[in-house]
Protein backbone atom coordinates (compact mmCIF):
# COMPACT_ATOMS: atom_id res chain seq x y z
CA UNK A 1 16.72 -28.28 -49.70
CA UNK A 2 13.89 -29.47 -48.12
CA UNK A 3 11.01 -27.59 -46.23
CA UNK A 4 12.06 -28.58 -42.91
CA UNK A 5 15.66 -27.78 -43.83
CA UNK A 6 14.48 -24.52 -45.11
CA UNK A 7 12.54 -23.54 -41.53
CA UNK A 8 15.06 -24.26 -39.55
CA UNK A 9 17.48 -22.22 -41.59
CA UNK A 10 14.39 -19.25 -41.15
CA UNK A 11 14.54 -19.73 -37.56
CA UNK A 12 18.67 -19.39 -37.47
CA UNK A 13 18.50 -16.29 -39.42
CA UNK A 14 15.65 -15.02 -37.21
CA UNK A 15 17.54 -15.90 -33.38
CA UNK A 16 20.88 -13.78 -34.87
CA UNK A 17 19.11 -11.00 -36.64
CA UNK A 18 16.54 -9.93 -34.05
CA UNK A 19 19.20 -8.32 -31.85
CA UNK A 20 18.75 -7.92 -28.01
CA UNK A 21 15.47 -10.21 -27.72
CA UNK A 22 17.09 -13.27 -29.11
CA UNK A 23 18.40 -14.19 -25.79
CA UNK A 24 14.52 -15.11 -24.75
CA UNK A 25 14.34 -17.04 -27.70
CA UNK A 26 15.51 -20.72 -28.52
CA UNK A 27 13.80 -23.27 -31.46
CA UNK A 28 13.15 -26.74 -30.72
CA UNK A 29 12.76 -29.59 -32.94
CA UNK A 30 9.75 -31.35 -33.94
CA UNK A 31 8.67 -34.68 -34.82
CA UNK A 32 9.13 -34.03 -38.81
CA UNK A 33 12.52 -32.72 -38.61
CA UNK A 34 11.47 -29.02 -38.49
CA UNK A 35 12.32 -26.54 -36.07
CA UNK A 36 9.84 -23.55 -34.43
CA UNK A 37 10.83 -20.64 -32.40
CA UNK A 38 10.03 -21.10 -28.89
CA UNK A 39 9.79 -17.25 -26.81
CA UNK A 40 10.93 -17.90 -23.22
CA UNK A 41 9.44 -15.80 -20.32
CA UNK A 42 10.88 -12.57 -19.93
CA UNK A 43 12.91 -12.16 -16.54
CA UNK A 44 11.60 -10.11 -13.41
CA UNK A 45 12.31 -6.68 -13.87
CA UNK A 46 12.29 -6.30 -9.58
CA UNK A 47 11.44 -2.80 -7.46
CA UNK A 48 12.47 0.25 -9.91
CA UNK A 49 15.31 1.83 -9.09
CA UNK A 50 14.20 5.24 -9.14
CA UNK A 51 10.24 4.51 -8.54
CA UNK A 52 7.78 7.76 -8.39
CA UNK A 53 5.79 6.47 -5.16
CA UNK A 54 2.37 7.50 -4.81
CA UNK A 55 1.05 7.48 -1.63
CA UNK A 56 -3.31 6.51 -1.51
CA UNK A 57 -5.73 7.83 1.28
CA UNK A 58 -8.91 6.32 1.97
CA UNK A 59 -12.17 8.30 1.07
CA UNK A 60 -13.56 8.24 3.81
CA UNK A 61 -10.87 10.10 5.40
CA UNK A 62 -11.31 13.33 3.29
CA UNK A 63 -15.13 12.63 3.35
CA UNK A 64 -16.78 10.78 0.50
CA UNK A 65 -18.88 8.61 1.96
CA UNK A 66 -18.23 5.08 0.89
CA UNK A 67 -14.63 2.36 1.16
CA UNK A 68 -12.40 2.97 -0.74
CA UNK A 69 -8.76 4.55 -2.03
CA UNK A 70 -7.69 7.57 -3.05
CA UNK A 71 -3.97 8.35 -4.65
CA UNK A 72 -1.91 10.90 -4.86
CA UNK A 73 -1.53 13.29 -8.01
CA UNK A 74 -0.66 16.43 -7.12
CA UNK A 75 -1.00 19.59 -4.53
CA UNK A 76 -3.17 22.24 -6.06
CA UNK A 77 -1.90 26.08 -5.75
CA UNK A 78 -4.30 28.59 -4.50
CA UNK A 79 -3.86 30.22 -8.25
CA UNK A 80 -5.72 27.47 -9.71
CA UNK A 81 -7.86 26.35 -6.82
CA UNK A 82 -11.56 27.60 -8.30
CA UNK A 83 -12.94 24.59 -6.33
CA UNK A 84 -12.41 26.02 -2.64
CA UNK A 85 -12.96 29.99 -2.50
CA UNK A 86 -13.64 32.52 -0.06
CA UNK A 87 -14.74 31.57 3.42
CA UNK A 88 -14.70 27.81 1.73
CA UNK A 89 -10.95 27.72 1.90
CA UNK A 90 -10.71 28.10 5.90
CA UNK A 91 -12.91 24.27 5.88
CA UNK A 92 -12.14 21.02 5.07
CA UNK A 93 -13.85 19.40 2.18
CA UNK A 94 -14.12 17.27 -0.88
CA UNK A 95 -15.38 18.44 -4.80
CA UNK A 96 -15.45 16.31 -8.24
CA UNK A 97 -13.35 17.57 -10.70
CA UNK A 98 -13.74 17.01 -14.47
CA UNK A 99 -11.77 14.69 -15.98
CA UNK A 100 -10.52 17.38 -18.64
CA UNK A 101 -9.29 19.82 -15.91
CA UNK A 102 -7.40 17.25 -14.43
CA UNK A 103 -4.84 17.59 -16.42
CA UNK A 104 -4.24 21.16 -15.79
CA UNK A 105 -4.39 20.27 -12.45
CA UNK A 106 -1.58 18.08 -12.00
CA UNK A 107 -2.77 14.86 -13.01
CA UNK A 108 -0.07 11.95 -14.17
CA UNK A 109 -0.03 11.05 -17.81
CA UNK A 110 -1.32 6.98 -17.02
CA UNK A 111 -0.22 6.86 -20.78
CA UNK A 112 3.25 7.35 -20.58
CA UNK A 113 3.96 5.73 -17.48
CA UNK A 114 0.99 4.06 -15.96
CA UNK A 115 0.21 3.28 -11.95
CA UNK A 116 0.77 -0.09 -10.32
CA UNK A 117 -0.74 -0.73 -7.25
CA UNK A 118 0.41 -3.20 -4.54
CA UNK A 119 -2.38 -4.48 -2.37
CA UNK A 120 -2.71 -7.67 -0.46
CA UNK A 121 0.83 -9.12 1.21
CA UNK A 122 3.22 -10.75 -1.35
CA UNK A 123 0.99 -10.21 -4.20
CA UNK A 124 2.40 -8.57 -7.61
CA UNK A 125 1.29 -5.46 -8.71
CA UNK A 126 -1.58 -4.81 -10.29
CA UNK A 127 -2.51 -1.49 -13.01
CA UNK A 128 -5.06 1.14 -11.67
CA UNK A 129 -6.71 3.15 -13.85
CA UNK A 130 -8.13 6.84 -12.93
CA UNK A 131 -11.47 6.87 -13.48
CA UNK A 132 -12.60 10.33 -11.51
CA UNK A 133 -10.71 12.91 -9.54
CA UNK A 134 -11.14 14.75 -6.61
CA UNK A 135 -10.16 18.18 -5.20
CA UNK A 136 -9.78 17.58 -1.10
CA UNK A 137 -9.17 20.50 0.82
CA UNK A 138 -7.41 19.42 4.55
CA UNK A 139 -5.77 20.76 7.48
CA UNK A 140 -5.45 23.81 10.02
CA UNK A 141 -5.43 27.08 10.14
CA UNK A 142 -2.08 26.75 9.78
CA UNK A 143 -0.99 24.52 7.23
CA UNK A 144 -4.44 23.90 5.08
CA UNK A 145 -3.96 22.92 1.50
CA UNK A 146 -6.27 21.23 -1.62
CA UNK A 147 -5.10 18.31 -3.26
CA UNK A 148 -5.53 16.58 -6.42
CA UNK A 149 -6.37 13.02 -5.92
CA UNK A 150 -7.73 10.50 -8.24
CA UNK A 151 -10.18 7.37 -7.71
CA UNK A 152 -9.09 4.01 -9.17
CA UNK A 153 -10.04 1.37 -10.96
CA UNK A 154 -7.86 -1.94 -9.78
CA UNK A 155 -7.06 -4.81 -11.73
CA UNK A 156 -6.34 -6.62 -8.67
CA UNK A 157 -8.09 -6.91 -4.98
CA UNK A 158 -6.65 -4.51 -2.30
CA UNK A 159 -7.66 -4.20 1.66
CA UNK A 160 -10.14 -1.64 3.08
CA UNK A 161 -9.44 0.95 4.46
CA UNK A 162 -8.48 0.31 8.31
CA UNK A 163 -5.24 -0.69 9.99
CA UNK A 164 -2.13 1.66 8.54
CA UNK A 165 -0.92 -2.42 7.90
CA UNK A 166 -2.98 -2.69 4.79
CA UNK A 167 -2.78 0.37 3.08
CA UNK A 168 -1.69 0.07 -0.53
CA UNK A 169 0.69 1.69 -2.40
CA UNK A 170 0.79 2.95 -5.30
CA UNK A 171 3.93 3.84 -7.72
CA UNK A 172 4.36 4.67 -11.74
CA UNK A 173 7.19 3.85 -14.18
CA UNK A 174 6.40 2.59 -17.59
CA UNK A 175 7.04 -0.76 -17.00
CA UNK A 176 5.39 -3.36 -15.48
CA UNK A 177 7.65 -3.84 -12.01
CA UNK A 178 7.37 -7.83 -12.14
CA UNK A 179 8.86 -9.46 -9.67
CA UNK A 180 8.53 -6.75 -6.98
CA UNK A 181 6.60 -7.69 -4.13
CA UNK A 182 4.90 -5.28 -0.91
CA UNK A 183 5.36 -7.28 2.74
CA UNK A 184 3.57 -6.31 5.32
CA UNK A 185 4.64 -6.23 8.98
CA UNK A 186 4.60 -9.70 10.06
CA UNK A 187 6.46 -9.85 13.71
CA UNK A 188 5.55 -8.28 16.71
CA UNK A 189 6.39 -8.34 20.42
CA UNK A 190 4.77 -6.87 22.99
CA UNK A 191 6.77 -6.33 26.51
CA UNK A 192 4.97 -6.68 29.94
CA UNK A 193 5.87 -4.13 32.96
CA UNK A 194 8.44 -6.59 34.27
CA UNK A 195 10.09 -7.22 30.75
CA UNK A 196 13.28 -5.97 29.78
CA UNK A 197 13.59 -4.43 26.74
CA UNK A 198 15.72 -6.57 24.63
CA UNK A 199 19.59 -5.27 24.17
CA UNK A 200 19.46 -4.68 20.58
CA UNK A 201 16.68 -2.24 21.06
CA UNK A 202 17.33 -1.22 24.67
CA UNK A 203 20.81 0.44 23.56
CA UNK A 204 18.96 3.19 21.30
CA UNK A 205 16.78 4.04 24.33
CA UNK A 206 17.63 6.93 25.91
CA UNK A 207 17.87 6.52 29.97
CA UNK A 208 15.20 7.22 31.72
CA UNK A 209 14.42 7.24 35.30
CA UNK A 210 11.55 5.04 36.15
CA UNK A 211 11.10 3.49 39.28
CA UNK A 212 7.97 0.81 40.71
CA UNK A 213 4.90 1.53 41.43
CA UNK A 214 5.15 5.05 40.92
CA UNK A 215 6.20 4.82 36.74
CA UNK A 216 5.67 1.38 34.70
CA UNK A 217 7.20 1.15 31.42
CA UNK A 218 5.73 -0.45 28.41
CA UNK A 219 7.25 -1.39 25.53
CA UNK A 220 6.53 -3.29 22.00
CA UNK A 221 7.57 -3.54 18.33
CA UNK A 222 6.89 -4.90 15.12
CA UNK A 223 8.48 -5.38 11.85
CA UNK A 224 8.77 -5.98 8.57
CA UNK A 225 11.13 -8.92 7.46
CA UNK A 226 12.52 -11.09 4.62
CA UNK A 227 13.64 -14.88 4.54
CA UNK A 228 17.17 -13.53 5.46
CA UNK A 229 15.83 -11.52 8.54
CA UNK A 230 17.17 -8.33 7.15
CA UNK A 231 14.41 -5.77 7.61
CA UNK A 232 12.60 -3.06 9.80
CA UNK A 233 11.27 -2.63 13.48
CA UNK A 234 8.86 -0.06 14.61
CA UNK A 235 9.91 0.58 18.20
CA UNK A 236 7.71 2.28 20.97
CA UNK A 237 8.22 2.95 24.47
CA UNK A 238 6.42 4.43 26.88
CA UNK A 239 6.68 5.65 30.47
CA UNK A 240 4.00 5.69 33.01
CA UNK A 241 3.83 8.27 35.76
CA UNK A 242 1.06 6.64 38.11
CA UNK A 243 -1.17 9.20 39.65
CA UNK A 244 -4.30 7.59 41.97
CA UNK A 245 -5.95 4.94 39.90
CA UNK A 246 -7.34 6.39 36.40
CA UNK A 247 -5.11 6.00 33.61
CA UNK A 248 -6.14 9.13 31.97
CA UNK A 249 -4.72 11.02 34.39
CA UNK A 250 -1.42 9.64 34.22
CA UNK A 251 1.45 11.63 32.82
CA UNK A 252 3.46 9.56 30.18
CA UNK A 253 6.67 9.97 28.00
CA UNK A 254 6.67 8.57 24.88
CA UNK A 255 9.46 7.52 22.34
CA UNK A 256 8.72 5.86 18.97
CA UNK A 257 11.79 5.41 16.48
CA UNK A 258 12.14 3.01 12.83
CA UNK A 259 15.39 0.44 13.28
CA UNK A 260 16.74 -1.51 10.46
CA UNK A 261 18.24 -4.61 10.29
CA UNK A 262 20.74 -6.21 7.70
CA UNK A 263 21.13 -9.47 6.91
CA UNK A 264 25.45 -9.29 7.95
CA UNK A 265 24.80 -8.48 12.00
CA UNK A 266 22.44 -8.08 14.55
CA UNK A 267 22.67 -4.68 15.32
CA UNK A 268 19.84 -2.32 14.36
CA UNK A 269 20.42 1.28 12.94
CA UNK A 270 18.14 4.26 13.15
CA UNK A 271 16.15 5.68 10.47
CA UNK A 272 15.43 8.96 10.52
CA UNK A 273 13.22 10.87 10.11
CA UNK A 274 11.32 7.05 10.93
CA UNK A 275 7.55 7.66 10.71
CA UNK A 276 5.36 4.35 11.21
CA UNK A 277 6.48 1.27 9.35
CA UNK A 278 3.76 -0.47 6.83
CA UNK A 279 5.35 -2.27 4.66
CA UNK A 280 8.63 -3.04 2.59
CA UNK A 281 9.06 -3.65 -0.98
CA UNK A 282 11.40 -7.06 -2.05
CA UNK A 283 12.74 -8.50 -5.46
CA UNK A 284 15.25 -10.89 -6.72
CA UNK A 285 18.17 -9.28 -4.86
CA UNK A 286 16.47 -9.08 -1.47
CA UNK A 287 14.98 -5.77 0.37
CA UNK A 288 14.63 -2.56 -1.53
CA UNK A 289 12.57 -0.24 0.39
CA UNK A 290 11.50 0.34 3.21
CA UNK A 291 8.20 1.97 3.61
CA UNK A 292 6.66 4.69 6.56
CA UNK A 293 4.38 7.52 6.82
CA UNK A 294 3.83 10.50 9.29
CA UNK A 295 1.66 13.45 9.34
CA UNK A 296 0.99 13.23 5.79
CA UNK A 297 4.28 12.79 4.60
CA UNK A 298 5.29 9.04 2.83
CA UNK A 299 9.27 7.84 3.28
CA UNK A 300 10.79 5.64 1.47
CA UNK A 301 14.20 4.50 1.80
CA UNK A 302 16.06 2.52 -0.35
CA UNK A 303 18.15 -0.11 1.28
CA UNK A 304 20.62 0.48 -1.27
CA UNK A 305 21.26 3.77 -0.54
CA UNK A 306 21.00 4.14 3.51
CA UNK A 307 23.45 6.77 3.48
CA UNK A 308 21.16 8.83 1.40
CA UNK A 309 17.69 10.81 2.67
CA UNK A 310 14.73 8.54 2.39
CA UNK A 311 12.21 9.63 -0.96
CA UNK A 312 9.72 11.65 0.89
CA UNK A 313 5.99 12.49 -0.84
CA UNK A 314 3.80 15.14 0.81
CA UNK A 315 0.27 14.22 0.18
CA UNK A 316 -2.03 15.39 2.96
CA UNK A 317 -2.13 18.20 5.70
CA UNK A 318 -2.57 16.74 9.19
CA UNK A 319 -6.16 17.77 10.80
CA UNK A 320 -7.31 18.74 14.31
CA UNK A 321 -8.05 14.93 14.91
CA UNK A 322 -4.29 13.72 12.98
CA UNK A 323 -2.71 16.35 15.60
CA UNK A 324 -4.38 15.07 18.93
CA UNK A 325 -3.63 11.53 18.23
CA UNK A 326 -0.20 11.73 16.49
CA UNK A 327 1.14 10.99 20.36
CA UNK A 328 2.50 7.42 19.80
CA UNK A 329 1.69 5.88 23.41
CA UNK A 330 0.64 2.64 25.29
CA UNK A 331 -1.20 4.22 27.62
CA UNK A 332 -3.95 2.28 29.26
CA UNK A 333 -6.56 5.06 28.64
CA UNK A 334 -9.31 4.49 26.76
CA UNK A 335 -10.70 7.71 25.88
């Protein structure tokens, strides 16, 4: 038998004995007669089905002074919160905490499953690393809470912090989710006084008695979509009770509400709770998630399983400030 006879024998034992990862593998011949094993790429793995979203808040929201992200790992209980006591806990504020009481804290184990962040539109996901933590204490009087947050270190380039449209998230699973890409909203409409709302939206609005010049109403939305046009609107309408010629002093009614749309029809369906659209997340079969966020709460719904309550991720207490300006409106004021 000769050598090249011999190898690709070798390489015919090896494709039928190696179990399960022989179907990425194939030999091809060579010049002399002999064959090598060739490894093919492994598939896309797509979105997780059962992903552990993170949600990330920029520091200079919870007041470190510099741009950046912050993401999720955990809400601290006043049992083990040494970093806020006393009068300290009726404030708002932001501590270090040492990497080795992290973990008693509430921080993920990266090693077992680490974080992948999705940053820029359409780009893969990238790993972040922790490299320091943070205790951030946020809210009212009412609802005022410390969380466990932790600062990254990204493989990959992500936005800063501005528009709710470019915040990244964050999830952790084990694997590397390859093929799974974050969209960001990439239609929008905005309707003049004399517009109609159009009939796919208009038939989710509530009536609403608003007569010229005494009430104008505004409308516009924007949304999230795929090559298919399946996807998600953010919808907000607003009604303008004129009263002499400033703005501010007009009385308004506002209604804001998350529609999806499926590839199969036209028609839109509510999601509720809704929250405001950023982003979806899309594989190999199409949409997967949709993605939203109000008053410190993250949704997620997977398109999959509509039916079902969207995964929801508490990871901030709203502020004075989050409170006075959670009023969706398009009001002309400019205060």
């Amino acid at each position: 038998m000769t050598n090249g006879v011999k190898r690709a024998g070798l390489a015919l034992v090896l494709a039928l004995t190696v179990g399960p990862g022989a179907a990425w593998a194939q030999t091809d011949d060579v010049d002399d007669g002999s064959a090598v094993v060739v490894d093919l790429p492994e598939p896309d793995r797509g979105c997780p089905a059962k992903p552990e979203f993170l949600p990330m808040t920029p520091m200079g929201q919870v007041g470190i002074d510099r741009l950046g992200w912050l993401v999720h790992q955990a809400i601290i209980p006043p049992s083990k919160d040494k970093f806020f006591q006393a009068g300290a806990r009726s404030r708002s504020g932001v501590k270090p905490v040492p990497m080795e009481q992290a973990k008693k804290l509430g921080a993920l184990d990266t090693t077992k499953a680490p974080i992948w962040v999705f940053g820029k539109e359409k780009s893969k996901a990238c790993k972040g690393t922790p490299i320091a933590y943070w205790a951030v204490r946020m809210g009212t009087d009412e609802d005022r809470q410390t969380y466990l947050m932790a600062e990254l270190a990204m493989e990959c380039e992500v936005l800063p912090p501005g528009r709710l449209a470019g915040t990244p998230i964050a999830l952790r699973q084990k694997e590397e989710p390859t093929g799974c890409v974050l969209r960001r909203p990439n239609r929008s409409v905005i309707g003049k006084e004399s517009d109609g709302i159009p009939p796919d939206y208009a038939e989710h609005v509530p009536p609403q008695d608003c007569a010229a010049p005494e009430c104008a109403r505004l409308w516009e939305y924007f949304g999230v979509t795929g090559d298919e046009g399946e996807g998600a609107f953010d919808l907000t309408v607003s009604y303008l009770h004129r009263n002499g010629s400033n703005p501010c002093n007009w009385a308004t009614d506002d209604l804001s509400m998350l529609l999806l749309r499926t590839p199969e029809g036209t028609a839109l369906t509510p999601l509720k709770p809704g929250g405001q659209l950023f982003g979806g997340l899309w594989d190999f079969s199409g949409l997967r998630y949709i993605l939203s966020r109000e008053m410190g709460v993250l949704y997620a719904y997977d398109y999959q399983k509509l039916k079902a309550a969207p995964k929801a991720v508490r990871y901030g207490s709203p502020t004075e400030e989050d409170l006075i300006h959670a009023k969706r409106t398009l009001s002309p004021c400019k205060k």
